[in-house]
Protein backbone atom coordinates (compact mmCIF):
# COMPACT_ATOMS: atom_id res chain seq x y z
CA UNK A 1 149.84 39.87 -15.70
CA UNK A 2 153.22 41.13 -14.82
CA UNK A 3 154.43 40.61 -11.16
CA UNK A 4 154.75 44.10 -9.33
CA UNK A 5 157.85 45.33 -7.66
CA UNK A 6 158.70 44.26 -3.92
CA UNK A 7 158.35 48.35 -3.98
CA UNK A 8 155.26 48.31 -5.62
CA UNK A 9 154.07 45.42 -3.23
CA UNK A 10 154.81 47.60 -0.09
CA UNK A 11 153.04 50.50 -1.31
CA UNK A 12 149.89 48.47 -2.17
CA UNK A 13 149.93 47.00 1.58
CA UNK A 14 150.32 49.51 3.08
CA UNK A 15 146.93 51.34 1.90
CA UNK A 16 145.08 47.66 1.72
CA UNK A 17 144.99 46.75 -2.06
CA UNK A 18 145.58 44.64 -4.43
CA UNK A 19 148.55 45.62 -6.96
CA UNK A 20 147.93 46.30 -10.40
CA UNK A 21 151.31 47.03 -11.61
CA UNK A 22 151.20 47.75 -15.16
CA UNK A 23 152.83 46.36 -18.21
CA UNK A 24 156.65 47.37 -18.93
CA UNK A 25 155.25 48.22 -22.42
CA UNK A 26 152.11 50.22 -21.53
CA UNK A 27 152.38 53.76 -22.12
CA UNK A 28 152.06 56.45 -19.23
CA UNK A 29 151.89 60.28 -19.84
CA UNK A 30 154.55 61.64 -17.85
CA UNK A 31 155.30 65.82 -17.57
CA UNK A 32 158.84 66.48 -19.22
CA UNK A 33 159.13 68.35 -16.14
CA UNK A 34 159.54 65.30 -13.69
CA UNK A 35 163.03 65.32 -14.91
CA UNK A 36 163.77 68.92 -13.92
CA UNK A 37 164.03 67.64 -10.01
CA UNK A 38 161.05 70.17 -9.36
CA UNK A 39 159.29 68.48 -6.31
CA UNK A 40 156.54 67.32 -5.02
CA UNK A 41 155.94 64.30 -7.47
CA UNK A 42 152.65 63.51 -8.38
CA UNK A 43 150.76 60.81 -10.11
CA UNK A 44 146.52 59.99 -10.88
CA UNK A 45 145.99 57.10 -12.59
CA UNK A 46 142.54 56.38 -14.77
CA UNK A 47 141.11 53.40 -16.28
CA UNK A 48 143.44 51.77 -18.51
CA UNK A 49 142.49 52.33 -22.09
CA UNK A 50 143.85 50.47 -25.25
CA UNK A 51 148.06 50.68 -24.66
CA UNK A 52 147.55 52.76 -21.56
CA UNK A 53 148.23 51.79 -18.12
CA UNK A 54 146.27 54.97 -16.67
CA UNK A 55 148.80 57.06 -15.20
CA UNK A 56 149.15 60.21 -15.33
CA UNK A 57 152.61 61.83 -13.79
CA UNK A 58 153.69 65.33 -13.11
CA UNK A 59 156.04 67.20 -11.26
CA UNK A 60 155.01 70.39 -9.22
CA UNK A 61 152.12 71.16 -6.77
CA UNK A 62 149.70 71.55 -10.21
CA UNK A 63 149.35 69.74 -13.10
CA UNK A 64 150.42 71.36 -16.70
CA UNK A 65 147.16 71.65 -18.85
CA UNK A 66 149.12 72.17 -21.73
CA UNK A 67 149.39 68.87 -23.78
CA UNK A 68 152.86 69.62 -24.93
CA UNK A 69 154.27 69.31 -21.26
CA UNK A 70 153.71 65.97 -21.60
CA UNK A 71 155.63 62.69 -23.13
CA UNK A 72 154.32 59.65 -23.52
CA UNK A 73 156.37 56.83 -22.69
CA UNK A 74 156.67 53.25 -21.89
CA UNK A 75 156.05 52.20 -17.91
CA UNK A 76 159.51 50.44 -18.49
CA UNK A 77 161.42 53.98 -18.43
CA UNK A 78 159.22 55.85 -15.69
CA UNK A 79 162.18 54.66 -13.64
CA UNK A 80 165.25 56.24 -15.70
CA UNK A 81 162.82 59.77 -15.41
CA UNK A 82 161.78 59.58 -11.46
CA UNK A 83 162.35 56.09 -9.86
CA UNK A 84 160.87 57.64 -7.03
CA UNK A 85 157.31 57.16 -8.83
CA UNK A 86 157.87 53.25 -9.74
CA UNK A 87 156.87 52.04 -6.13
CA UNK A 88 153.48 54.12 -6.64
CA UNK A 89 152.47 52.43 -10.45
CA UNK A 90 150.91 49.40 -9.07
CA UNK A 91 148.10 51.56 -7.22
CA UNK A 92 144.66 50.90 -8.45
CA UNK A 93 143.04 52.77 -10.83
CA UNK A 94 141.03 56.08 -9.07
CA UNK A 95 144.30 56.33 -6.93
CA UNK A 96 146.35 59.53 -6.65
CA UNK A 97 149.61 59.96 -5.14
CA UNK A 98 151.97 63.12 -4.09
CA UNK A 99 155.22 62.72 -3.06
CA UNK A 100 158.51 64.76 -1.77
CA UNK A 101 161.46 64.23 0.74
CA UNK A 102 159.82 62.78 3.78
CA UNK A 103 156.34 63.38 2.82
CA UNK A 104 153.64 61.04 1.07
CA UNK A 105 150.10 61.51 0.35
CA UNK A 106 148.04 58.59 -0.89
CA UNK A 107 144.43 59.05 -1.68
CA UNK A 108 141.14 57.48 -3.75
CA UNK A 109 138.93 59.81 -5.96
CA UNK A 110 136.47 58.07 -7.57
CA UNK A 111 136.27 60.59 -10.36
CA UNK A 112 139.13 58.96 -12.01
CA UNK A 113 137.07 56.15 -12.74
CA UNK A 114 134.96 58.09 -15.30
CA UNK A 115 137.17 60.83 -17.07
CA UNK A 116 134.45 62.54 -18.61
CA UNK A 117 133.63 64.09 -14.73
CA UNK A 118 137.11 65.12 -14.13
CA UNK A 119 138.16 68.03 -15.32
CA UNK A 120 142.06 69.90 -15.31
């Protein structure tokens, strides 16, 4: 298990979990247009599934339901496209996050716990 972030470890205390910070080689799905600076930043992050950590990350008040708006990449470059994002990664799965200059929203929905009832 790899050892979260001091970042990642603030984050998690402050909403009263334990972190589950994800592998540096896990893959994440990330919207090429988090590197646009469009803001708010956003994140959901499902069960992790064979080389996925979960997490889903966008950029934008809506996420892109077209598959090509999306890379897949190793947790180990999140950073280099948004570092604002890396503190969030360690959330637990069925967390969400939203993000922007001076404003954060953290929240639970269990429906990212079973991905068949969530829909885009």
């Amino acid at each position: 298990m790899v050892q979260p972030e001091p970042s990642q470890l603030e984050v998690c205390r402050r909403f009263g979990m334990q972190p589950m910070a994800p592998e540096p080689d896990e893959l994440v799905a990330i919207a090429h247009n988090v590197r646009s600076g469009l803001r708010p930043l956003s994140g959901m992050r499902y069960l992790p599934t064979g080389n996925s950590c979960g997490w889903f990350l966008w950029a934008g008040v809506e996420i892109e339901e077209d598959e090509d708006a999306f890379a897949i990449i190793h947790v180990s470059h999140v950073g280099e496209w948004a570092p604002d994002m890396v503190p969030y990664l360690a959330l637990l799965p069925g967390w969400q996050f939203l993000i922007a200059p001076g404003h954060e929203q953290v929240w639970f929905d269990d429906r990212l716990l079973d991905p068949a009832q969530y829909e885009f």
